[in-house]
PDB file of N, CA and C in Angstrom:
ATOM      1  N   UNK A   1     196.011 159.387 117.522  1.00  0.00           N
ATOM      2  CA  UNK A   1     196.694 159.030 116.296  1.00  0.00           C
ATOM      3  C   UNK A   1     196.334 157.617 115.853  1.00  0.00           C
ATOM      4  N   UNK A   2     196.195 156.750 116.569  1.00  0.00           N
ATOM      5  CA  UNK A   2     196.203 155.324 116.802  1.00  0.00           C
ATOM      6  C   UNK A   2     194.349 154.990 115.800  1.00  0.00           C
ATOM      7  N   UNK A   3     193.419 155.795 116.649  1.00  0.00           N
ATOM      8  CA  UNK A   3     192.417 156.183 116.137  1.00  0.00           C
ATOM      9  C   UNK A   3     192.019 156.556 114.387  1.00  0.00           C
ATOM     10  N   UNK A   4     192.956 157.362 114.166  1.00  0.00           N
ATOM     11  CA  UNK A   4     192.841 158.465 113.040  1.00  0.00           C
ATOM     12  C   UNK A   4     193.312 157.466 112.134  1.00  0.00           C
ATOM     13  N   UNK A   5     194.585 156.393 112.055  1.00  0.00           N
ATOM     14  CA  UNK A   5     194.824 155.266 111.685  1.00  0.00           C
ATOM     15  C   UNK A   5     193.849 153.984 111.200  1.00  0.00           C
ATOM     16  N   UNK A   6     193.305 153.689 112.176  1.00  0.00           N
ATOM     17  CA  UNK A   6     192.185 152.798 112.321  1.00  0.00           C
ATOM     18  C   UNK A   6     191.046 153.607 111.109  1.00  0.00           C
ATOM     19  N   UNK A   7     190.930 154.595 110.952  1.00  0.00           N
ATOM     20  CA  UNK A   7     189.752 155.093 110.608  1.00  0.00           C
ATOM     21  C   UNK A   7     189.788 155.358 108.895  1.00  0.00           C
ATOM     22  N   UNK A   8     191.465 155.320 108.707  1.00  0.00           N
ATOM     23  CA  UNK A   8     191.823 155.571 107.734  1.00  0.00           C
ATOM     24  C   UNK A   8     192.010 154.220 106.963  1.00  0.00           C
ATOM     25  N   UNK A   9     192.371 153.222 107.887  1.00  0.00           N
ATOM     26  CA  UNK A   9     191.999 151.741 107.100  1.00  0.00           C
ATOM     27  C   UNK A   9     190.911 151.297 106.477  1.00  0.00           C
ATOM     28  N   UNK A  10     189.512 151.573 107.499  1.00  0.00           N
ATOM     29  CA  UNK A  10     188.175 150.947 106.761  1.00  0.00           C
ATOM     30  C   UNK A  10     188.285 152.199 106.465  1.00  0.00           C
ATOM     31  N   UNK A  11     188.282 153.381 105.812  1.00  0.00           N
ATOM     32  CA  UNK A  11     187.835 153.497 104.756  1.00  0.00           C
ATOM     33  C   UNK A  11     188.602 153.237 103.318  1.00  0.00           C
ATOM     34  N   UNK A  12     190.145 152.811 103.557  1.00  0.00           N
ATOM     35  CA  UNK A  12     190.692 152.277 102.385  1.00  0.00           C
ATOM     36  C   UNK A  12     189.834 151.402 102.197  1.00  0.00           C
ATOM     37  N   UNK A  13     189.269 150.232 102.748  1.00  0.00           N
ATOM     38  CA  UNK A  13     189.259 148.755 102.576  1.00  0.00           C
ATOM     39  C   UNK A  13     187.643 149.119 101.971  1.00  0.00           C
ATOM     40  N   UNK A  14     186.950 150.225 102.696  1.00  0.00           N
ATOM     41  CA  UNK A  14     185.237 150.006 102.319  1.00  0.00           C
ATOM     42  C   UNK A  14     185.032 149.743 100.857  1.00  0.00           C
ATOM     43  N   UNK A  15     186.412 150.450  99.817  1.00  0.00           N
ATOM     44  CA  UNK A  15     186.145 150.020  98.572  1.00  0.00           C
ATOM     45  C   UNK A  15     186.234 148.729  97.838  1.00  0.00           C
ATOM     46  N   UNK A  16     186.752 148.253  98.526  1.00  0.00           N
ATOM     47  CA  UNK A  16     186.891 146.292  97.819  1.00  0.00           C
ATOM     48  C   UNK A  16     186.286 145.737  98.381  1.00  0.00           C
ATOM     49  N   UNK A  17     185.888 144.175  97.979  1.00  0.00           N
ATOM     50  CA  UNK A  17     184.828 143.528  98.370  1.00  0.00           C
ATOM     51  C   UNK A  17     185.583 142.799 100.018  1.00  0.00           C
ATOM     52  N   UNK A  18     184.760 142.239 100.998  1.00  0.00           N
ATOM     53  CA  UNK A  18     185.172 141.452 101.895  1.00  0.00           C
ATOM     54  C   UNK A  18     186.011 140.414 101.703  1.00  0.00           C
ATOM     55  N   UNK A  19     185.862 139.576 101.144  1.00  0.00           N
ATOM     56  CA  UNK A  19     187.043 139.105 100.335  1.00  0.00           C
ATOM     57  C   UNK A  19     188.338 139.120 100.016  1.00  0.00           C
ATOM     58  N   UNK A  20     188.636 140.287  99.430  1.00  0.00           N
ATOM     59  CA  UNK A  20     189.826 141.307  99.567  1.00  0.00           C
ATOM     60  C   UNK A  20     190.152 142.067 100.614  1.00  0.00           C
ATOM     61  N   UNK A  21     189.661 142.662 101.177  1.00  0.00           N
ATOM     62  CA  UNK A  21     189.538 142.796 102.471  1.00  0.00           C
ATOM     63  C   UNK A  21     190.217 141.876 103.409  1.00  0.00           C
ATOM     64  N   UNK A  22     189.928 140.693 103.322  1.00  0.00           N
ATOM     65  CA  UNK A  22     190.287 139.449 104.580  1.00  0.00           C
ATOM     66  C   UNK A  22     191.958 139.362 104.021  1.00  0.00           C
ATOM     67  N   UNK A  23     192.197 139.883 102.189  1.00  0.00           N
ATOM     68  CA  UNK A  23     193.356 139.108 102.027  1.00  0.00           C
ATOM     69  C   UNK A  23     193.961 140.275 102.652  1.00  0.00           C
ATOM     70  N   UNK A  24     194.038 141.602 102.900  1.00  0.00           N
ATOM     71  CA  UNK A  24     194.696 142.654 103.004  1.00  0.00           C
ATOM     72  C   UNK A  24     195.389 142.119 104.265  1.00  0.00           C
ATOM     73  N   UNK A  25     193.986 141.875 105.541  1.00  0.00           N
ATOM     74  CA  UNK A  25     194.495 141.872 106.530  1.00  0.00           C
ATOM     75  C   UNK A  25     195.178 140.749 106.897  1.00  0.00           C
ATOM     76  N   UNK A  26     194.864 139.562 106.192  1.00  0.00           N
ATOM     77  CA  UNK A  26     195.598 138.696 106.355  1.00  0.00           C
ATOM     78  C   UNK A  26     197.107 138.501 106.442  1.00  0.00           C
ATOM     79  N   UNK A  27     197.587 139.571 105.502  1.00  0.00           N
ATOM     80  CA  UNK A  27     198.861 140.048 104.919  1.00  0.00           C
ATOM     81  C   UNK A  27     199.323 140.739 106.068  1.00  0.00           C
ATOM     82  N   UNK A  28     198.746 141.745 106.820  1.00  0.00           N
ATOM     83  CA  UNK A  28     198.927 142.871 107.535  1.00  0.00           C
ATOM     84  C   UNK A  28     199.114 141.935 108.756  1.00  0.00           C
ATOM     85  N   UNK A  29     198.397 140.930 109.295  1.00  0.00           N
ATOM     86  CA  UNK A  29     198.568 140.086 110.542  1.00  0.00           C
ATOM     87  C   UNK A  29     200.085 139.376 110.211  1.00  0.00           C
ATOM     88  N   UNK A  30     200.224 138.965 109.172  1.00  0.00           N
ATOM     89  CA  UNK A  30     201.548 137.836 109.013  1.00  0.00           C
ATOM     90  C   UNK A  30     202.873 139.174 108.921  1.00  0.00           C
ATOM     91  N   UNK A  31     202.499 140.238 108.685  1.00  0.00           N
ATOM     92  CA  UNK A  31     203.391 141.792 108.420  1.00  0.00           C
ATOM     93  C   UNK A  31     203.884 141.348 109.988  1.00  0.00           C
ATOM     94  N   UNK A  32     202.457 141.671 110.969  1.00  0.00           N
ATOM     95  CA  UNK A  32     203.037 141.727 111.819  1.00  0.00           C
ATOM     96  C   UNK A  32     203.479 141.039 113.142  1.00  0.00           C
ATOM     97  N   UNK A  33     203.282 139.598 112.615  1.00  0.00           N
ATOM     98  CA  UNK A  33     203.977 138.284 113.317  1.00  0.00           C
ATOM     99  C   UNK A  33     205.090 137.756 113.037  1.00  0.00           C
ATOM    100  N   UNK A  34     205.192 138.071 111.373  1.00  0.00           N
ATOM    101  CA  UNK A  34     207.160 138.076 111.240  1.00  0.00           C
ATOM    102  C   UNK A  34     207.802 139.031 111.558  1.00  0.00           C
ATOM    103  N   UNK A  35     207.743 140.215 111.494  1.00  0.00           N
ATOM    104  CA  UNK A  35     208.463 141.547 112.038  1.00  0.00           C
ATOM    105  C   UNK A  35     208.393 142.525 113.268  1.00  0.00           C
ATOM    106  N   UNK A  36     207.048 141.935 113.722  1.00  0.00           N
ATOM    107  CA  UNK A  36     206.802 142.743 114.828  1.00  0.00           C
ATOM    108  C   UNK A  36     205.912 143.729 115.060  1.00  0.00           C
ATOM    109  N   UNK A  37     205.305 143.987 116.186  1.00  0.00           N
ATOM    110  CA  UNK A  37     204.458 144.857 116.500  1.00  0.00           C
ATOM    111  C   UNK A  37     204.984 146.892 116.002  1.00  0.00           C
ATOM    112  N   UNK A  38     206.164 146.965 116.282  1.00  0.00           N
ATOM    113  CA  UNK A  38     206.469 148.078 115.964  1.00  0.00           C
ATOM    114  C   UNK A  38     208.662 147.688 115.907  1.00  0.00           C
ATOM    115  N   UNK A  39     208.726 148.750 115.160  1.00  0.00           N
ATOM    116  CA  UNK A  39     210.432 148.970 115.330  1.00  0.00           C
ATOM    117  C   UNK A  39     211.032 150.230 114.966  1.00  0.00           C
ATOM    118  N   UNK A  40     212.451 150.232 115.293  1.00  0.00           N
ATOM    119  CA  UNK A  40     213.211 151.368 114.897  1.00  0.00           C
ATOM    120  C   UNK A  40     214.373 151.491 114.007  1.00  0.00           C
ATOM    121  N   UNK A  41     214.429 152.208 113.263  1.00  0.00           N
ATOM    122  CA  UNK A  41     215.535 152.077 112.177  1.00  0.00           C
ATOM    123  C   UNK A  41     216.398 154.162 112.449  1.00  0.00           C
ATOM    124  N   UNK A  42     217.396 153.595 112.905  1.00  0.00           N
ATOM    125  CA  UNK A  42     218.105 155.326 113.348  1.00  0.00           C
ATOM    126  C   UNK A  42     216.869 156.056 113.966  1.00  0.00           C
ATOM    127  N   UNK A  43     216.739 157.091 114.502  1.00  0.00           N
ATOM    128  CA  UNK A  43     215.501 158.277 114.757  1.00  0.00           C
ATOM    129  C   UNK A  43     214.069 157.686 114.152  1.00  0.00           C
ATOM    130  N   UNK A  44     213.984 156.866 113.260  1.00  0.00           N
ATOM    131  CA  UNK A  44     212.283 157.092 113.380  1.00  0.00           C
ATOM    132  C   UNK A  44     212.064 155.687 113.295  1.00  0.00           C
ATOM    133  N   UNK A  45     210.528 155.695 113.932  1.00  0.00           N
ATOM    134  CA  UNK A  45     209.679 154.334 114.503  1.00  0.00           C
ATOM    135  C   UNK A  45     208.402 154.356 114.079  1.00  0.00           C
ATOM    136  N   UNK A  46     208.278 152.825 113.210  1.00  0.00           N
ATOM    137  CA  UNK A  46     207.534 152.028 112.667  1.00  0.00           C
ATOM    138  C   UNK A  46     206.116 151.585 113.432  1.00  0.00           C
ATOM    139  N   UNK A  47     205.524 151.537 113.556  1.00  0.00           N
ATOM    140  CA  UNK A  47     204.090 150.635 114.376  1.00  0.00           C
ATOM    141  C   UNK A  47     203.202 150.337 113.867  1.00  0.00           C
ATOM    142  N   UNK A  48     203.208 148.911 113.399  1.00  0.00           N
ATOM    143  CA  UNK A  48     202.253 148.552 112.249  1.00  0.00           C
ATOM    144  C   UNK A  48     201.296 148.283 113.533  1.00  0.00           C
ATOM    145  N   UNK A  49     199.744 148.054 112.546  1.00  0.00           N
ATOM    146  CA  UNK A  49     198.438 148.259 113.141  1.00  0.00           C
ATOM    147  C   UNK A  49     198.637 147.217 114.324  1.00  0.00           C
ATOM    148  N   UNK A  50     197.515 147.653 115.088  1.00  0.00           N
ATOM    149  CA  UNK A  50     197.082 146.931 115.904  1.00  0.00           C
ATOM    150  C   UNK A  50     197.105 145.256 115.364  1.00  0.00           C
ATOM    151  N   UNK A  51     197.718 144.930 116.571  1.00  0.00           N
ATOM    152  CA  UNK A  51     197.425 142.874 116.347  1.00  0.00           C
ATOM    153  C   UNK A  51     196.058 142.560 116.423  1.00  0.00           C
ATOM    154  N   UNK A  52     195.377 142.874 117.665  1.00  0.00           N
ATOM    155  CA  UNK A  52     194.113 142.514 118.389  1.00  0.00           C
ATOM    156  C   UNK A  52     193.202 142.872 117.463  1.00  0.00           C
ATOM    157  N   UNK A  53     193.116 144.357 117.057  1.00  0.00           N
ATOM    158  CA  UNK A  53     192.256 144.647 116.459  1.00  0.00           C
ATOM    159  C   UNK A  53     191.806 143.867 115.094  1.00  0.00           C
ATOM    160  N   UNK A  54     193.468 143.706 114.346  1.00  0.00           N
ATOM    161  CA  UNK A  54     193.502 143.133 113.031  1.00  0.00           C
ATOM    162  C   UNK A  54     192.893 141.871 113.161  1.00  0.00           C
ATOM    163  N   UNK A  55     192.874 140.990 114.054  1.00  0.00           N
ATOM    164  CA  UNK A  55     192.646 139.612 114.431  1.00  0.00           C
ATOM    165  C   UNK A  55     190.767 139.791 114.988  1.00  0.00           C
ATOM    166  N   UNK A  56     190.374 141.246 115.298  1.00  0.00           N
ATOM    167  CA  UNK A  56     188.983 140.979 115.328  1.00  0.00           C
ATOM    168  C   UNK A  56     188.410 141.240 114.300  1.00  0.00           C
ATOM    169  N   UNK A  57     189.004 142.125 113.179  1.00  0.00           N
ATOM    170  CA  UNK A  57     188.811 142.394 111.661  1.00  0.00           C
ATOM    171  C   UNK A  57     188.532 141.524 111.224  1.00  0.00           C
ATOM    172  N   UNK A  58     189.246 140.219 111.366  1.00  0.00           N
ATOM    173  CA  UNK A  58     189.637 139.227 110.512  1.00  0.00           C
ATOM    174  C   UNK A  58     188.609 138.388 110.592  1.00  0.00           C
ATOM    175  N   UNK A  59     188.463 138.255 111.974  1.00  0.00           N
ATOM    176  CA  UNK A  59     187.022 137.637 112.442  1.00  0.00           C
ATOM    177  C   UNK A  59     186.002 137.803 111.164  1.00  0.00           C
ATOM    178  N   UNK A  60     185.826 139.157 111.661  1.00  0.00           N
ATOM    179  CA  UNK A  60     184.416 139.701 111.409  1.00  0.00           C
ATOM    180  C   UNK A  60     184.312 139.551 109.640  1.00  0.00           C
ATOM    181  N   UNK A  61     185.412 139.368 109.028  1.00  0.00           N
ATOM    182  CA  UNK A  61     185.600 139.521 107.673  1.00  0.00           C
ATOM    183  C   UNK A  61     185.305 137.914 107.093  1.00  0.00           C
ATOM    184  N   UNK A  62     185.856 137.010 108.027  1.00  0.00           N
ATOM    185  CA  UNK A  62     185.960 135.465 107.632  1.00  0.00           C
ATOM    186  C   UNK A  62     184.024 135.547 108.140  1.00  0.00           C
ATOM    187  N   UNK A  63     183.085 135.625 108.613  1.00  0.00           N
ATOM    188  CA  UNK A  63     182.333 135.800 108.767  1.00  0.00           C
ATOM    189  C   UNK A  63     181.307 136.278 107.400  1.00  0.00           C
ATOM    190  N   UNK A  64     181.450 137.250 107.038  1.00  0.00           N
ATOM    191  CA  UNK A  64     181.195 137.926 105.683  1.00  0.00           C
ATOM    192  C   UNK A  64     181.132 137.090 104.463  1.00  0.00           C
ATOM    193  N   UNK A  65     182.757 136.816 104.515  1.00  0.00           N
ATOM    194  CA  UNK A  65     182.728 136.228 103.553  1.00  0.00           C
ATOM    195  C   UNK A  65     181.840 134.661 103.200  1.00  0.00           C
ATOM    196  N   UNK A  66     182.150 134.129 104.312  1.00  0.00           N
ATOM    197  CA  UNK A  66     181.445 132.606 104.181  1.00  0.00           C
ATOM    198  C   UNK A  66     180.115 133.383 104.432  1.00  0.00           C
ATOM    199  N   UNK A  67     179.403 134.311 104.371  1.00  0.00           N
ATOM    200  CA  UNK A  67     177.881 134.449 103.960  1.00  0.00           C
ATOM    201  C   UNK A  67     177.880 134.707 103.008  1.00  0.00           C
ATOM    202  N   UNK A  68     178.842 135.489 102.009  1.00  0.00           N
ATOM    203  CA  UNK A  68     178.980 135.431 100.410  1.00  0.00           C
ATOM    204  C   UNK A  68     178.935 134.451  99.613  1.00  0.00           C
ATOM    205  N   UNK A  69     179.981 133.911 100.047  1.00  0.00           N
ATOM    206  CA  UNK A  69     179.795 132.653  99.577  1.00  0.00           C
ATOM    207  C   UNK A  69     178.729 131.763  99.710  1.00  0.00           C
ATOM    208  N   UNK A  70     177.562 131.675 100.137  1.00  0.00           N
ATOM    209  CA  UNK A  70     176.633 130.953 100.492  1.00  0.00           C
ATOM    210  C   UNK A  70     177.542 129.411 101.381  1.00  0.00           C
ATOM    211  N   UNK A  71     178.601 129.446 102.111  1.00  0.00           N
ATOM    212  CA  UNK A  71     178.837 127.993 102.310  1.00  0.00           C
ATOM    213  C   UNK A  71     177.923 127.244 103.029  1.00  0.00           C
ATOM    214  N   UNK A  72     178.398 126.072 103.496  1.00  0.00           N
ATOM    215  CA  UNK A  72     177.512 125.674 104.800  1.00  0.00           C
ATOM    216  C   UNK A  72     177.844 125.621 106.225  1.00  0.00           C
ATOM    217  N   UNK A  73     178.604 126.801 106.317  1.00  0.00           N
ATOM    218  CA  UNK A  73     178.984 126.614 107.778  1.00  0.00           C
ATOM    219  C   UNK A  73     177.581 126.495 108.643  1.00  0.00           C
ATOM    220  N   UNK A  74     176.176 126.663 108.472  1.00  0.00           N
ATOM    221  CA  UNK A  74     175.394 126.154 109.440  1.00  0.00           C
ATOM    222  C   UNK A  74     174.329 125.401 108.716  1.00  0.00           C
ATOM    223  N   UNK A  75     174.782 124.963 107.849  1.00  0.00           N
ATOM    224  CA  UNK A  75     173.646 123.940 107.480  1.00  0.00           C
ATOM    225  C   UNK A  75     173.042 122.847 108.119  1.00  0.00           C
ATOM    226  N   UNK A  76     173.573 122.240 108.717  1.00  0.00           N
ATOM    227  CA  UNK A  76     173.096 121.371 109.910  1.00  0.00           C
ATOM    228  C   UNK A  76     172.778 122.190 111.470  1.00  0.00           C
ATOM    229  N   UNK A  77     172.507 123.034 111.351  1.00  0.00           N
ATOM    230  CA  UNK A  77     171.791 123.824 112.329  1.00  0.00           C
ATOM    231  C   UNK A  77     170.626 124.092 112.419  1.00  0.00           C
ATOM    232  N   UNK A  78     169.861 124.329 113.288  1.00  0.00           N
ATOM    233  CA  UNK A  78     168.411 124.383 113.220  1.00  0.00           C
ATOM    234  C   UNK A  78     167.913 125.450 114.345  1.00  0.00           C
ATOM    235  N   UNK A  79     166.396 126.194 114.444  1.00  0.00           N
ATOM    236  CA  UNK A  79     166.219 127.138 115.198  1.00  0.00           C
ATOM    237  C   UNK A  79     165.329 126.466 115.575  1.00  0.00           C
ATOM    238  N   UNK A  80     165.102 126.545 116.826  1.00  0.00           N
ATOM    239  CA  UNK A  80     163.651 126.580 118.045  1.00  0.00           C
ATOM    240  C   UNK A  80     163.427 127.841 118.226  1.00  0.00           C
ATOM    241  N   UNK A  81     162.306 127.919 118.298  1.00  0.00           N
ATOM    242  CA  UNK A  81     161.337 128.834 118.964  1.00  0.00           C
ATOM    243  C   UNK A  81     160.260 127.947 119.811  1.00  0.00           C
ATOM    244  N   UNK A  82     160.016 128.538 121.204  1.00  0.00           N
ATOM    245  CA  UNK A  82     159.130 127.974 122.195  1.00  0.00           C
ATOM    246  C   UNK A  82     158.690 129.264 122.707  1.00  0.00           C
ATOM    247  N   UNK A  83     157.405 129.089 122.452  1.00  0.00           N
ATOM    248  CA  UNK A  83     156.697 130.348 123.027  1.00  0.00           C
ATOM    249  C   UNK A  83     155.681 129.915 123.555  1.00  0.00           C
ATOM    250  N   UNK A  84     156.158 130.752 125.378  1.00  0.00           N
ATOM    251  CA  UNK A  84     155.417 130.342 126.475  1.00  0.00           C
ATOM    252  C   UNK A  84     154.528 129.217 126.558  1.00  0.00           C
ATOM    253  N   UNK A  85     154.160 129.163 127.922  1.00  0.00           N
ATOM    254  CA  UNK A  85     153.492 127.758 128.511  1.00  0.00           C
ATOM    255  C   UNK A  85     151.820 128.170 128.602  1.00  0.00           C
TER     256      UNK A  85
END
C-alpha cells in the first residue's frame, strides 16, 4: 500500500515543473512535522507520507532545481583529470 502511494505521488508531481514540486513537498514535510507522522480520529487512521523518503525527495528536487536555475552552487569548483603515469 505504502508503495502504491509513493507511486501515485511522482506521478501527480511528474506534471509540474521541479520547482513546484520542491514547494509541494516542502508543504508535505512541515504537514508532517507539525502534526505528525500518522493519527487517529474515532475508527479511522491518517498516515501522511513517508518523512525519510519526503526529505530524500527534497534532496533530489533542491538539486534540480539549482541546475535550473543555472546558480552557482559550483562555480568555484574545478575538475582534474590525471591520466596514468
Amino acid at each position: 500500500m505504502e508503495n502504491e502511494r509513493e507511486e501515485n505521488l511522482e506521478k501527480e508531481l511528474s506534471f509540474v515543473s521541479p520547482k513546484e514540486q520542491l514547494q509541494i513537498v516542502n508543504t508535505a514535510i512541515q504537514s508532517v512535522l507539525e502534526g505528525g507522522q500518522s493519527y487517529k480520529i474515532g475508527t479511522r487512521m491518517l498516515t501522511r507520507a513517508n518523512l525519510t523518503e519526503l526529505v530524500r525527495l527534497q534532496k533530489s528536487l533542491l538539486g534540480l532545481v539549482a541546475q535550473d536555475d543555472n546558480s552557482n552552487l559550483f562555480s568555484d569548483t574545478y575538475r582534474a583529470v590525471f591520466d596514468g603515469r
